[in-house]
Protein backbone atom coordinates (compact mmCIF):
# COMPACT_ATOMS: atom_id res chain seq x y z
CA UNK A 1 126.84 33.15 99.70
CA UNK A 2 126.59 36.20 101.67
CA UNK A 3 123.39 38.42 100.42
CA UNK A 4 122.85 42.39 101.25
CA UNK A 5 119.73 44.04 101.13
CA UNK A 6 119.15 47.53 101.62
CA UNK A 7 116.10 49.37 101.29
CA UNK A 8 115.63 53.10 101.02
CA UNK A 9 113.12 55.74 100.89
CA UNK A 10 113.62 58.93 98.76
CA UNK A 11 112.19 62.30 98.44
CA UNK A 12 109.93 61.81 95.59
CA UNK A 13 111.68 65.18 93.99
CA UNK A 14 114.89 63.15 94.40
CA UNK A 15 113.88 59.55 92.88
CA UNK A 16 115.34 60.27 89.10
CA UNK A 17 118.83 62.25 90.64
CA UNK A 18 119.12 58.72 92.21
CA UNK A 19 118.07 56.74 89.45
CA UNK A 20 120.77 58.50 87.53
CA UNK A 21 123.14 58.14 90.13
CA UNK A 22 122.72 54.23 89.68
CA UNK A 23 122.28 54.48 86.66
CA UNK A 24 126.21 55.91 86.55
CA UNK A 25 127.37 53.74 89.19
CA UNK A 26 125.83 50.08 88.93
CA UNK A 27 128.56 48.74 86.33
CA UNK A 28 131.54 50.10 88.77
CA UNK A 29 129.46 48.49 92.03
CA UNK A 30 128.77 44.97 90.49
CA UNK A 31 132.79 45.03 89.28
CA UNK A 32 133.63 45.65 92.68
CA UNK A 33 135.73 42.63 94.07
CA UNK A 34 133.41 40.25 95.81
CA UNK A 35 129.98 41.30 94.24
CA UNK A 36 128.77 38.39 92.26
CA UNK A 37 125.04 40.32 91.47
CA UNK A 38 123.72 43.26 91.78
CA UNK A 39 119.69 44.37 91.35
CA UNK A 40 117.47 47.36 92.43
CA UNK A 41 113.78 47.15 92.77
CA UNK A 42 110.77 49.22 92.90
CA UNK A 43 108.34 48.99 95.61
CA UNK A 44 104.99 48.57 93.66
CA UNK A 45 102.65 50.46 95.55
CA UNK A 46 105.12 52.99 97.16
CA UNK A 47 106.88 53.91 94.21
CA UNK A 48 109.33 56.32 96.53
CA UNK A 49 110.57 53.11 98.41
CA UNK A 50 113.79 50.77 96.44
CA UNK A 51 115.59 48.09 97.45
CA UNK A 52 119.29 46.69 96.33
CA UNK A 53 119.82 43.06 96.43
CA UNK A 54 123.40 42.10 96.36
CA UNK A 55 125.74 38.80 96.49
CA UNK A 56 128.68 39.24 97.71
CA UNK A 57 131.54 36.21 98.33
CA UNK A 58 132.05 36.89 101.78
CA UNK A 59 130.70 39.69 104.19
CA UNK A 60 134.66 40.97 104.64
CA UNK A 61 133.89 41.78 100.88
CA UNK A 62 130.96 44.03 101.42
CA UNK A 63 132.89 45.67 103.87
CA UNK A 64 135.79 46.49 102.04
CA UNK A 65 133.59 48.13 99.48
CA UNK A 66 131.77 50.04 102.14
CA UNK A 67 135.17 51.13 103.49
CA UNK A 68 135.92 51.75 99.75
CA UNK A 69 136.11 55.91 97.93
CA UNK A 70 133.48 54.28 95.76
CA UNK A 71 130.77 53.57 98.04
CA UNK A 72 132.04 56.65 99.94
CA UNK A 73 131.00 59.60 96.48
CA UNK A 74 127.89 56.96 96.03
CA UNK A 75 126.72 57.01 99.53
CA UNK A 76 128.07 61.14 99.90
CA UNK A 77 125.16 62.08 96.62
CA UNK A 78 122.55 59.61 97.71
CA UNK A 79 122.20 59.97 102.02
CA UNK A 80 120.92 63.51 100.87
CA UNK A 81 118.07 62.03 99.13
CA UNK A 82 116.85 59.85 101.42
CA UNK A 83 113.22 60.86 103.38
CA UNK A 84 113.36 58.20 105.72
CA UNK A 85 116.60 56.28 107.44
CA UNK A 86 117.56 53.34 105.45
CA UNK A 87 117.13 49.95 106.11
CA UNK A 88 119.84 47.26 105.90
CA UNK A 89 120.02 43.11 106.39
CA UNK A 90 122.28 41.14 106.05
CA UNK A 91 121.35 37.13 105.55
CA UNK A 92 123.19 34.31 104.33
CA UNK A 93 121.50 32.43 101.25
CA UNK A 94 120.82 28.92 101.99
CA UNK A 95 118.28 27.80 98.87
CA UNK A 96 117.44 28.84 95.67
CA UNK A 97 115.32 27.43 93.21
CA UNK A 98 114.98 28.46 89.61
């Protein structure tokens, strides 16, 4: 299990364009081929800050979608937004407990 997270930091004038924007887009992202979950978070304190937590089969998926015209318009209407350079890690998953 290869896991993606990304966090980013928006203009606070900016925070419900992108929450729309995900809103619009977070079906066609979690169908993308490879992505096995898909879930955004809220920083609690610095409500401006989110995060994306992803699962993807293998990290040649994630790249195909970041090579893909989808992430391309996402990423094209949300860099804008940003107030602060995003963040990205990739790690491989090797517990879970439920």
């Amino acid at each position: 299990m290869f896991v993606r997270i990304v966090k980013m930091s928006f203009d606070p004038s900016r925070i419900e364009a992108f929450l729309n924007n995900f809103e619009s887009q977070k079906s066609n992202i979690r169908a993308f081929d490879g992505c096995e979950f898909l879930e955004l978070y809220r920083d609690k304190h610095n409500t401006n800050i989110f995060f994306t937590y992803s699962y993807w089969r293998a990290e040649a998926d994630l790249e195909k979608y970041r090579h893909s015209t989808l992430f391309k318009g996402i990423w094209a209407k949300t860099k804008p937004m940003f107030n602060a350079k995003p963040e990205a890690w990739s790690v491989d998953k090797l517990d879970s407990l439920k």
